[in-house]
PDB file of N, CA and C in Angstrom:
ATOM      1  N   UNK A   1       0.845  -1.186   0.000  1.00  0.00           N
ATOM      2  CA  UNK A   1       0.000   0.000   0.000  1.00  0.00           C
ATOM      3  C   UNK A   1       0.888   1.247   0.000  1.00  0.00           C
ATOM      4  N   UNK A   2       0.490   2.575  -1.098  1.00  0.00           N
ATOM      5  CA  UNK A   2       1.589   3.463  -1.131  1.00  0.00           C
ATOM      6  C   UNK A   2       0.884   3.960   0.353  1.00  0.00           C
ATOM      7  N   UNK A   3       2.101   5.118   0.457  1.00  0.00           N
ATOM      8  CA  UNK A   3       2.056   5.660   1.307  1.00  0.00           C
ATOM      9  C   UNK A   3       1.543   7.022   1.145  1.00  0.00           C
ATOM     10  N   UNK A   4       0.521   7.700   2.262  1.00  0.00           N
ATOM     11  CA  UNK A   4       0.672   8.784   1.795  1.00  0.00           C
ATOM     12  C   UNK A   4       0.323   9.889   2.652  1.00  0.00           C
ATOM     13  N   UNK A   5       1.111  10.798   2.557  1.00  0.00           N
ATOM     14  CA  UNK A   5       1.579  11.797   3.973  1.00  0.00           C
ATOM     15  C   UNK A   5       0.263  13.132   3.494  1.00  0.00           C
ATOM     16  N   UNK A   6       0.112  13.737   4.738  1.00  0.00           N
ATOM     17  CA  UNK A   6      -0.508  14.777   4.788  1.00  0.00           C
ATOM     18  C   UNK A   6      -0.433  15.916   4.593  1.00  0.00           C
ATOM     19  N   UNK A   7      -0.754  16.748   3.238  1.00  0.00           N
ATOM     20  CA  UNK A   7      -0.382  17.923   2.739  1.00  0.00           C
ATOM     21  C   UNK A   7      -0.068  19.043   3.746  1.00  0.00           C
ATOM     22  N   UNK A   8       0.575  19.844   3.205  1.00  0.00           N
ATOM     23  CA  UNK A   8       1.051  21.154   3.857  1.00  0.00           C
ATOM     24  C   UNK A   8      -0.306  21.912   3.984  1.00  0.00           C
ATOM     25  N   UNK A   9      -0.055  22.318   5.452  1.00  0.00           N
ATOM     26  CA  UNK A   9      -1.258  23.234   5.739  1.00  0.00           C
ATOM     27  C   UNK A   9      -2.344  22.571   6.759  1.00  0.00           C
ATOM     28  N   UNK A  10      -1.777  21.047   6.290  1.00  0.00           N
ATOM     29  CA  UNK A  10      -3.137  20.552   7.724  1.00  0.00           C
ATOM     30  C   UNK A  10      -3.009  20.839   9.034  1.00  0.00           C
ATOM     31  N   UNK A  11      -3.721  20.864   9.583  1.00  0.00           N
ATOM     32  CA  UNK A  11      -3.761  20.781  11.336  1.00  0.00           C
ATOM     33  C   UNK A  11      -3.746  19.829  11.693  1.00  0.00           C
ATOM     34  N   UNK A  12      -3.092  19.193  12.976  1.00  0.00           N
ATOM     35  CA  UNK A  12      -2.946  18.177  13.690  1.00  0.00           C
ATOM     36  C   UNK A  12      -3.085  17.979  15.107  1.00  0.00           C
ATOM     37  N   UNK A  13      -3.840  17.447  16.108  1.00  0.00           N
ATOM     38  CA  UNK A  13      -3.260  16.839  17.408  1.00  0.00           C
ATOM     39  C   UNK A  13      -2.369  15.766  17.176  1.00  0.00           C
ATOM     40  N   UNK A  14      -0.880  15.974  18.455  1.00  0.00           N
ATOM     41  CA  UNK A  14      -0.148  14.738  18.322  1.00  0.00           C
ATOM     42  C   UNK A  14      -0.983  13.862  19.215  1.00  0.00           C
ATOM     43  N   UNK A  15      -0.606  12.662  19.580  1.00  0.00           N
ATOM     44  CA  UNK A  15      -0.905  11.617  20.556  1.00  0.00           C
ATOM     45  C   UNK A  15      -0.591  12.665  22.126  1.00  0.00           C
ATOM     46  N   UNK A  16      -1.406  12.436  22.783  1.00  0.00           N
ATOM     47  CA  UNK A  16      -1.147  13.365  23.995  1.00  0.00           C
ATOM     48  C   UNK A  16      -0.889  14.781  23.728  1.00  0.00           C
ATOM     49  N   UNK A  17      -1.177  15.438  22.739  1.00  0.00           N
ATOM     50  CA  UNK A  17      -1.003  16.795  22.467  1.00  0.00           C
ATOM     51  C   UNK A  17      -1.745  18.122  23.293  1.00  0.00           C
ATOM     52  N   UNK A  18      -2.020  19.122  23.057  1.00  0.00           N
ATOM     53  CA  UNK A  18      -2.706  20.083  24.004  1.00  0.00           C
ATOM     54  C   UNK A  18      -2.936  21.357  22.911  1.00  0.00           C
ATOM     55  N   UNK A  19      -1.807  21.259  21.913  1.00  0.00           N
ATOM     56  CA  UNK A  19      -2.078  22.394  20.774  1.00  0.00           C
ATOM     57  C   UNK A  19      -1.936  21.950  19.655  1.00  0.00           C
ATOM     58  N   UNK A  20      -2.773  22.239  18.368  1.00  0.00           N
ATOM     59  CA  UNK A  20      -2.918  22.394  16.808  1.00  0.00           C
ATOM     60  C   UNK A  20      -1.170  22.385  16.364  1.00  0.00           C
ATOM     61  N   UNK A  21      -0.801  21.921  15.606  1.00  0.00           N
ATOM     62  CA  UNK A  21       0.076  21.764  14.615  1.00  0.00           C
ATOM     63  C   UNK A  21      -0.414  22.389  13.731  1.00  0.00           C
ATOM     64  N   UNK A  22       0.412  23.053  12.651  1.00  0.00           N
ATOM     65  CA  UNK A  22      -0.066  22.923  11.150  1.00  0.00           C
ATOM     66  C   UNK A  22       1.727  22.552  10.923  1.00  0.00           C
ATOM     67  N   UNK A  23       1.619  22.023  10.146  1.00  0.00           N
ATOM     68  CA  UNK A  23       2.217  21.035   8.646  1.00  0.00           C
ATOM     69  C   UNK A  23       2.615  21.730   8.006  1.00  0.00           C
ATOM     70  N   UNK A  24       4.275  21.858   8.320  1.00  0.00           N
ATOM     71  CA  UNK A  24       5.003  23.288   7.096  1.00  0.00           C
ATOM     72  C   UNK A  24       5.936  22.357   6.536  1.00  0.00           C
ATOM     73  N   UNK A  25       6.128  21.162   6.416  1.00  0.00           N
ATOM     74  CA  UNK A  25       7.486  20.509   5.899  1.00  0.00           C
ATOM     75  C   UNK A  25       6.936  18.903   6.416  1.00  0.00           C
ATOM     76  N   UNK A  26       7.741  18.108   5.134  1.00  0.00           N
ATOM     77  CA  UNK A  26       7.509  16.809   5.129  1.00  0.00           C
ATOM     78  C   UNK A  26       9.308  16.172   4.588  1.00  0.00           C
ATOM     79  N   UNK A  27       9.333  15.109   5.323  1.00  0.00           N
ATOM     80  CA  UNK A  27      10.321  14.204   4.383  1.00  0.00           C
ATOM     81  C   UNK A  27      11.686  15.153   5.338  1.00  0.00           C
ATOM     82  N   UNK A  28      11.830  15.582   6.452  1.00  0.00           N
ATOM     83  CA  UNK A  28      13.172  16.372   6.918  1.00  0.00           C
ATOM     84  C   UNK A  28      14.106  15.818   7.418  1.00  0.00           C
ATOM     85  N   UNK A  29      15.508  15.897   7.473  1.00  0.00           N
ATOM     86  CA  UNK A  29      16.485  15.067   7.639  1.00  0.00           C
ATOM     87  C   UNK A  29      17.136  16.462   8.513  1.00  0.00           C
ATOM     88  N   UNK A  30      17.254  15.406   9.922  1.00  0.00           N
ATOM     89  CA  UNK A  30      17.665  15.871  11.390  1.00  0.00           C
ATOM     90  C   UNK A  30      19.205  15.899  11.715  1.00  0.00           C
ATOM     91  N   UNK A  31      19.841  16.345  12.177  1.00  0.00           N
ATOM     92  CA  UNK A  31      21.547  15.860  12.709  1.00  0.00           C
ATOM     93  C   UNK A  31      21.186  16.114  14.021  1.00  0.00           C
ATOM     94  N   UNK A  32      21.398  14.981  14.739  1.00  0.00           N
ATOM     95  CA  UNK A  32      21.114  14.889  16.208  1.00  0.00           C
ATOM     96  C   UNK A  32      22.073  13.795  16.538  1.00  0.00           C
ATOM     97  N   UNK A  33      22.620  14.214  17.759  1.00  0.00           N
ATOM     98  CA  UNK A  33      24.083  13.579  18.760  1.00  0.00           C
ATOM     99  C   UNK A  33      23.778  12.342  18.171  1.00  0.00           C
ATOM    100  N   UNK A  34      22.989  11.455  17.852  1.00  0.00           N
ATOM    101  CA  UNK A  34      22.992   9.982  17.914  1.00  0.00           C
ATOM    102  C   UNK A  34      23.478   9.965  16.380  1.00  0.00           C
ATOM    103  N   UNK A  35      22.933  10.841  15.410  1.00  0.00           N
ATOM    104  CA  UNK A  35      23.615  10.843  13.503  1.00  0.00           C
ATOM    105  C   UNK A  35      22.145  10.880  12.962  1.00  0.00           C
ATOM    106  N   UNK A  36      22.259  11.364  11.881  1.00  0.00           N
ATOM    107  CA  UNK A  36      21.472  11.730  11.008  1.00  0.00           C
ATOM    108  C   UNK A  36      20.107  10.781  11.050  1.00  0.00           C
ATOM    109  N   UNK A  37      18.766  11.282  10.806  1.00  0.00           N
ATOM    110  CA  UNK A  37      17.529  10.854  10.708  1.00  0.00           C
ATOM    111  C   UNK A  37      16.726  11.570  10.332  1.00  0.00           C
ATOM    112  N   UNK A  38      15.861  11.152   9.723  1.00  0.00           N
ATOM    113  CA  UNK A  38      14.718  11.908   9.000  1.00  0.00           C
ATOM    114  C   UNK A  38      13.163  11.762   9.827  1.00  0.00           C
ATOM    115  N   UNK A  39      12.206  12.949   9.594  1.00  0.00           N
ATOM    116  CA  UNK A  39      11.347  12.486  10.330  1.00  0.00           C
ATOM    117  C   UNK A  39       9.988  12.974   8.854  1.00  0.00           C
ATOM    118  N   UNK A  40       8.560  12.565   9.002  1.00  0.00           N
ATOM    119  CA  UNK A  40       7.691  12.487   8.155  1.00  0.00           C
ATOM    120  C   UNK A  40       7.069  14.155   8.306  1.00  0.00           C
ATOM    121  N   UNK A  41       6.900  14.909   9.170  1.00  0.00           N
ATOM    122  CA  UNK A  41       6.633  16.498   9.178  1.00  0.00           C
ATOM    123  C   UNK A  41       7.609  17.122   9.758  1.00  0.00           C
ATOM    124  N   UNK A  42       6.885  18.600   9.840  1.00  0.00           N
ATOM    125  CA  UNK A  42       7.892  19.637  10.664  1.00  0.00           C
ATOM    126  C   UNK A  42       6.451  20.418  10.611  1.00  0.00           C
ATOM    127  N   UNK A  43       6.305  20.931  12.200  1.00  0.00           N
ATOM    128  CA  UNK A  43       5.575  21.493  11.930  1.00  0.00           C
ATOM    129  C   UNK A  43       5.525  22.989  13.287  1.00  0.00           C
ATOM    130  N   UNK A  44       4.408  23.464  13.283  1.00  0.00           N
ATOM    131  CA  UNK A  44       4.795  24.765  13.863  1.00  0.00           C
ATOM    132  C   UNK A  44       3.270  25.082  14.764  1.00  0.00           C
ATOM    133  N   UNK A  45       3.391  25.793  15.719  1.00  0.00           N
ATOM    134  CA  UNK A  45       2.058  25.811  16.814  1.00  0.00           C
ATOM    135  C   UNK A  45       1.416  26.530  15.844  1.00  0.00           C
ATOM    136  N   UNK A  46      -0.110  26.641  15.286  1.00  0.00           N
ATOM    137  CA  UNK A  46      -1.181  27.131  15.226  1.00  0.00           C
ATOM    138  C   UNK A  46      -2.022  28.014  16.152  1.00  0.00           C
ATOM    139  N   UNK A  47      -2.267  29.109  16.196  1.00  0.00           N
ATOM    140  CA  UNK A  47      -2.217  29.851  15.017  1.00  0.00           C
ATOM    141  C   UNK A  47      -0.676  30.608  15.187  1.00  0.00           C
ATOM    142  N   UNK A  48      -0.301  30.390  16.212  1.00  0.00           N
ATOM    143  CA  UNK A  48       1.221  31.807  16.165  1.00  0.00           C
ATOM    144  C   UNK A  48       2.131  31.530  15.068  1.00  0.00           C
ATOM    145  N   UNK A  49       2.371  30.508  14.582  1.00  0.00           N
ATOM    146  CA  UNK A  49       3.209  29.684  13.271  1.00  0.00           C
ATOM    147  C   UNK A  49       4.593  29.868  13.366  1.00  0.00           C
ATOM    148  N   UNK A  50       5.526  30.321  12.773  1.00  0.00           N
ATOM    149  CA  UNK A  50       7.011  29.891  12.466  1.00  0.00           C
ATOM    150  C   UNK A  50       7.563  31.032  13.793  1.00  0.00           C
ATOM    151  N   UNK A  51       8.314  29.951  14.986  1.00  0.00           N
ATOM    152  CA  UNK A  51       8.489  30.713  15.773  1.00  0.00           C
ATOM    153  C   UNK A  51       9.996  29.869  15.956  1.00  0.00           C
ATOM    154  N   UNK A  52      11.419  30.254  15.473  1.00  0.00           N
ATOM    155  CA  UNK A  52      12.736  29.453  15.315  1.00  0.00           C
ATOM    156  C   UNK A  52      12.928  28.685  16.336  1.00  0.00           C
ATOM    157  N   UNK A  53      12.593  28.801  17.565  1.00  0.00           N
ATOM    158  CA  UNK A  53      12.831  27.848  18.642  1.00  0.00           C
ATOM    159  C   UNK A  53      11.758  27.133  18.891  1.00  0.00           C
ATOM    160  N   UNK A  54      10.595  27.197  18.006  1.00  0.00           N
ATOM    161  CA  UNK A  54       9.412  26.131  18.519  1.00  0.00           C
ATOM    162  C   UNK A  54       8.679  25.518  17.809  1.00  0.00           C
ATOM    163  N   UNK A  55       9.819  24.648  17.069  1.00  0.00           N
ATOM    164  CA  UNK A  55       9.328  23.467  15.722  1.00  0.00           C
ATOM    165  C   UNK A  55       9.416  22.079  16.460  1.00  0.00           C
ATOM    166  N   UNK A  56       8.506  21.293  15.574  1.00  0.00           N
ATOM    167  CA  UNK A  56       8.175  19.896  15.702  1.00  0.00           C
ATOM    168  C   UNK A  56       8.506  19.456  14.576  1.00  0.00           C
ATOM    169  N   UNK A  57       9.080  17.875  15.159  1.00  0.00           N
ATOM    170  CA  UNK A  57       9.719  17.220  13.879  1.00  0.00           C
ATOM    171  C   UNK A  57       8.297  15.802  14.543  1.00  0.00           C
ATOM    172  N   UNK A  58       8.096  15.315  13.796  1.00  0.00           N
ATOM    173  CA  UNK A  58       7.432  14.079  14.325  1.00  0.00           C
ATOM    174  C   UNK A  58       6.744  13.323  13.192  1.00  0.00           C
ATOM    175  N   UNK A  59       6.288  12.477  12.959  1.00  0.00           N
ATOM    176  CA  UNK A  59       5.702  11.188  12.198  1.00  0.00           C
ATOM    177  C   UNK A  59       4.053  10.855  11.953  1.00  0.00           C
ATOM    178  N   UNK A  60       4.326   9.945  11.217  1.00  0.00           N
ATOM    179  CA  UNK A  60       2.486  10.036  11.186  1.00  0.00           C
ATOM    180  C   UNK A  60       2.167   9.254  11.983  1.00  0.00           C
ATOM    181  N   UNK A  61       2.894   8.770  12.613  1.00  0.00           N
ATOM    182  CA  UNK A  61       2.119   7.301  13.748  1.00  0.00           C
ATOM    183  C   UNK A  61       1.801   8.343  15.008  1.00  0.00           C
ATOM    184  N   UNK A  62       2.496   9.515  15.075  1.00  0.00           N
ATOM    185  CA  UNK A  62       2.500  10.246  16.072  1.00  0.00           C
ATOM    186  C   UNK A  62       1.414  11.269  15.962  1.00  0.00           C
ATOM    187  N   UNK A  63       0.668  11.347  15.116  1.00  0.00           N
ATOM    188  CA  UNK A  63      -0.778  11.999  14.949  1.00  0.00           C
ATOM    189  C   UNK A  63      -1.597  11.080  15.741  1.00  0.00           C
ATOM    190  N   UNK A  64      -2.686  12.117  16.722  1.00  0.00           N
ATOM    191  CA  UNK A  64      -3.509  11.747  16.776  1.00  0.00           C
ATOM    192  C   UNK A  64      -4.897  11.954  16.518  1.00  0.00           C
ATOM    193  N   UNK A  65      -5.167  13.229  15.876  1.00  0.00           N
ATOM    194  CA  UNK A  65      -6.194  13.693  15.097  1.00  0.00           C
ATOM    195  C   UNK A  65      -5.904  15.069  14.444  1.00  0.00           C
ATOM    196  N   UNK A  66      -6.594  14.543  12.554  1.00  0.00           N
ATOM    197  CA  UNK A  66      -6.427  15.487  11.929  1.00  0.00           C
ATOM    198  C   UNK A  66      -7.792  16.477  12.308  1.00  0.00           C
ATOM    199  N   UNK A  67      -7.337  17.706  12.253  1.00  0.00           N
ATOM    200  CA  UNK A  67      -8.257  18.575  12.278  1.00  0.00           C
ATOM    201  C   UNK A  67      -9.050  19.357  10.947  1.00  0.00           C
ATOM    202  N   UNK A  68      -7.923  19.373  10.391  1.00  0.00           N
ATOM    203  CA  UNK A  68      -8.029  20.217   9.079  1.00  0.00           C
ATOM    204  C   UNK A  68      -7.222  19.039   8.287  1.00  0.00           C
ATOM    205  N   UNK A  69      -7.642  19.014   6.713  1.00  0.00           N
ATOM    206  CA  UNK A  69      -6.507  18.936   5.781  1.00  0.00           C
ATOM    207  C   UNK A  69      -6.159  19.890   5.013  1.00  0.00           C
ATOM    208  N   UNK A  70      -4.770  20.263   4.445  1.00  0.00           N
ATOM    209  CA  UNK A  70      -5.052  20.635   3.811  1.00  0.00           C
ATOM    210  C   UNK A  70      -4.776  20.839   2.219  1.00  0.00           C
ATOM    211  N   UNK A  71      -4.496  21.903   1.689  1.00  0.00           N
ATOM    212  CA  UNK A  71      -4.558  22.059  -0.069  1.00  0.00           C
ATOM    213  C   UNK A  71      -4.003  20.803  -0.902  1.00  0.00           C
ATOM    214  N   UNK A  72      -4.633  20.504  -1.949  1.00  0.00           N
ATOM    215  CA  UNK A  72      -3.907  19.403  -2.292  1.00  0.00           C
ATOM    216  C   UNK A  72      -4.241  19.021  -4.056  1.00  0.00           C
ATOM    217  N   UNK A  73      -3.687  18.733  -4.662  1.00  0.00           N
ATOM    218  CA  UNK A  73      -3.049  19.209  -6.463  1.00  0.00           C
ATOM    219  C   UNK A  73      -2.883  18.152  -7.069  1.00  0.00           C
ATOM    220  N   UNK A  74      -2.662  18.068  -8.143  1.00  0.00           N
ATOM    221  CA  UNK A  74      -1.596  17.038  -8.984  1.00  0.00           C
ATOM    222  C   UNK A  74      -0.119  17.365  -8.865  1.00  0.00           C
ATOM    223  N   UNK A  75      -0.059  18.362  -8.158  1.00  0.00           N
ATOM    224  CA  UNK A  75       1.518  18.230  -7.791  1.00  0.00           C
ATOM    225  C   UNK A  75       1.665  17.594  -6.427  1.00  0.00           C
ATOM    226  N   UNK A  76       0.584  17.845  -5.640  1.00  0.00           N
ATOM    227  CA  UNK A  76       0.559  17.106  -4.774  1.00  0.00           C
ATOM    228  C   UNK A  76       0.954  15.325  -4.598  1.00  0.00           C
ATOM    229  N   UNK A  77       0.204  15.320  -5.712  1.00  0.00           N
ATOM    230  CA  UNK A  77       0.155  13.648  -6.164  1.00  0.00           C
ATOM    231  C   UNK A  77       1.803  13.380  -6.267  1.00  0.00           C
ATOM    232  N   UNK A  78       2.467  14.111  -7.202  1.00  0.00           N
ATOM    233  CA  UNK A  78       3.511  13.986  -7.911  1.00  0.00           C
ATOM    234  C   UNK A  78       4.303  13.992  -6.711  1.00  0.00           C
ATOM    235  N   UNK A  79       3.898  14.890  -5.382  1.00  0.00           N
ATOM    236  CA  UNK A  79       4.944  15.091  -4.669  1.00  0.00           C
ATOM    237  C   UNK A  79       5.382  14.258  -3.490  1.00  0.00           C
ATOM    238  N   UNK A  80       4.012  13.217  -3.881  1.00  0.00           N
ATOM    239  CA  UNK A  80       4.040  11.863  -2.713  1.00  0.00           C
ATOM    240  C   UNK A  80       4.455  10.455  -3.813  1.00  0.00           C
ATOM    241  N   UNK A  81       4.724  10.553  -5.029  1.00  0.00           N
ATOM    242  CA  UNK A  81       5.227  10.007  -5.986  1.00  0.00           C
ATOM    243  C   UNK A  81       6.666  10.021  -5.940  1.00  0.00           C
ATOM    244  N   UNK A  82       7.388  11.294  -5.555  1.00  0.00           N
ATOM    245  CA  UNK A  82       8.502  11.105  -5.639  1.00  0.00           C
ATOM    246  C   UNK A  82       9.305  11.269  -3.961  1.00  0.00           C
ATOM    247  N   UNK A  83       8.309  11.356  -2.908  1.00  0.00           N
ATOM    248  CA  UNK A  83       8.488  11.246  -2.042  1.00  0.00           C
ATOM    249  C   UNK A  83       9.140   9.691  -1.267  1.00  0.00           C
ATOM    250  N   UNK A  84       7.771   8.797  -2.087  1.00  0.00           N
ATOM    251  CA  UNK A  84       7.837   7.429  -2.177  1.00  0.00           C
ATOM    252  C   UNK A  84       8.989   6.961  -2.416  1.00  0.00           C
ATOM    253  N   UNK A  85       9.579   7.038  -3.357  1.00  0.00           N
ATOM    254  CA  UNK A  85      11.139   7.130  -4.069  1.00  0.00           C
ATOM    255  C   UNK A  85      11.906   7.096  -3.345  1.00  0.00           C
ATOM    256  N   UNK A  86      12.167   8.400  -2.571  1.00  0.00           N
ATOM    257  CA  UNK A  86      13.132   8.962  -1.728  1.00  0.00           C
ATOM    258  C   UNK A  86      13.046   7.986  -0.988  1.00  0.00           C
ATOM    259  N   UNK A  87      11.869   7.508  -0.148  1.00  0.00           N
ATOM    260  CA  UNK A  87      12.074   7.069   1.180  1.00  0.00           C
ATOM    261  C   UNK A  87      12.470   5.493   0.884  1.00  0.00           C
ATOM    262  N   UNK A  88      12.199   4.886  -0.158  1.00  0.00           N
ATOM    263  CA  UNK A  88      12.937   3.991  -0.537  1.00  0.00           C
ATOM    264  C   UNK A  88      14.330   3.699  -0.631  1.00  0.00           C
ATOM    265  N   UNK A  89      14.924   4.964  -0.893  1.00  0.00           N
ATOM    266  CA  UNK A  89      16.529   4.499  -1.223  1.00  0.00           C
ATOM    267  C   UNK A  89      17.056   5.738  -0.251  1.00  0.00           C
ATOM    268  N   UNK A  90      16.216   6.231   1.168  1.00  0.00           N
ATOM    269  CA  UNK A  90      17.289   6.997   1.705  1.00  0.00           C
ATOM    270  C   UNK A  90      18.053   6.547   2.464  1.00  0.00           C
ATOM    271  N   UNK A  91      19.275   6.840   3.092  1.00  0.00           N
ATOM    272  CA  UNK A  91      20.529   6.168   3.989  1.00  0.00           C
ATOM    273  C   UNK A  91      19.992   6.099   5.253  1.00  0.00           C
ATOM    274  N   UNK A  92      19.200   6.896   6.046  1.00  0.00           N
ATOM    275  CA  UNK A  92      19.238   7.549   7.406  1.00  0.00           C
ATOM    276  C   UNK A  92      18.352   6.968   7.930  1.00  0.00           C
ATOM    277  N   UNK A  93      18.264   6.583   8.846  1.00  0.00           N
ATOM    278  CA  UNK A  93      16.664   5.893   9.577  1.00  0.00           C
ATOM    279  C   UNK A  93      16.126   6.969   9.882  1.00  0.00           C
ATOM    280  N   UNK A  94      15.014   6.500  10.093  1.00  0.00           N
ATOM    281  CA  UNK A  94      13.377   7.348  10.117  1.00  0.00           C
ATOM    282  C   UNK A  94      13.402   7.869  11.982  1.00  0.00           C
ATOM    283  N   UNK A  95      13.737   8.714  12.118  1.00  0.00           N
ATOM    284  CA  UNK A  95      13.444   9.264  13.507  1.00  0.00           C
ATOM    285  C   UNK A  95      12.691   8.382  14.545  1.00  0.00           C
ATOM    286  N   UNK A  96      12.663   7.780  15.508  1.00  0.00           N
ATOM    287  CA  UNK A  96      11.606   6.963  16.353  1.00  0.00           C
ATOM    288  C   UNK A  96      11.273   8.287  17.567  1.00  0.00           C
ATOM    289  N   UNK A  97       9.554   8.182  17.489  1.00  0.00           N
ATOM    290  CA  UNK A  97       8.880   8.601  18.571  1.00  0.00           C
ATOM    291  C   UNK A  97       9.456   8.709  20.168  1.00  0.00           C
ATOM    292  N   UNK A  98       9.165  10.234  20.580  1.00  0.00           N
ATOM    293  CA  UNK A  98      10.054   9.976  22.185  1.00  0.00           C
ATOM    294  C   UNK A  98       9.163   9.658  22.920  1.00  0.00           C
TER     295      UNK A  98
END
C-alpha cells in the first residue's frame, strides 16, 4: 500500500497533544548527537506559526487527530510520488517517537 503523507497546511493533534500543529514541511532530515535521521513532518504551533525555537519534527504514527486537511493538487500527487522514491533508497533511519 503506497504511502501517503498529509499535505502542507493541515492541522494536527499529536498523541497526547494540548495544541494544533499545522504542517510546514515533510520528508526532513535531522543531525542529532545519535547521527542523522529523517522524520515524516515539521511542523509549527497554530495559530502563532514559524516561531525558530518552537518546531516539531514528528511522524504520522504520532498523529492523533487530523483537524483540518489541507490544499492538495496534482503536484501534490507527484509530490508523494517522488516522495515514495526517496524514502525507498534513503541512507538515514526514520526518527523513532520519544
Amino acid at each position: 500500500m503506497a504511502k501517503t503523507l498529509l499535505p502542507l497546511g493541515s492541522l494536527v493533534y499529536l498523541k497526547e497533544g494540548t495544541v494544533k500543529l499545522m504542517i510546514i514541511g515533510r520528508g526532513i532530515e535531522l543531525n542529532e548527537e545519535a547521527g542523522n535521521v529523517y522524520t515524516d513532518y515539521a511542523g509549527v504551533i497554530y495559530p502563532e506559526g514559524f516561531n525558530p525555537g518552537n518546531g516539531y519534527f514528528f511522524n504520522d504514527e504520532d498523529i492523533d487527530q487530523v483537524v483540518f486537511r489541507g490544499y492538495e493538487d496534482e503536484e501534490e500527487s507527484r509530490f508523494m510520488e517522488v516522495y515514495e522514491e526517496w524514502e525507498k533508497t534513503v541512507t538515514i533511519p526514520k526518527k523513532k517517537s520519544d
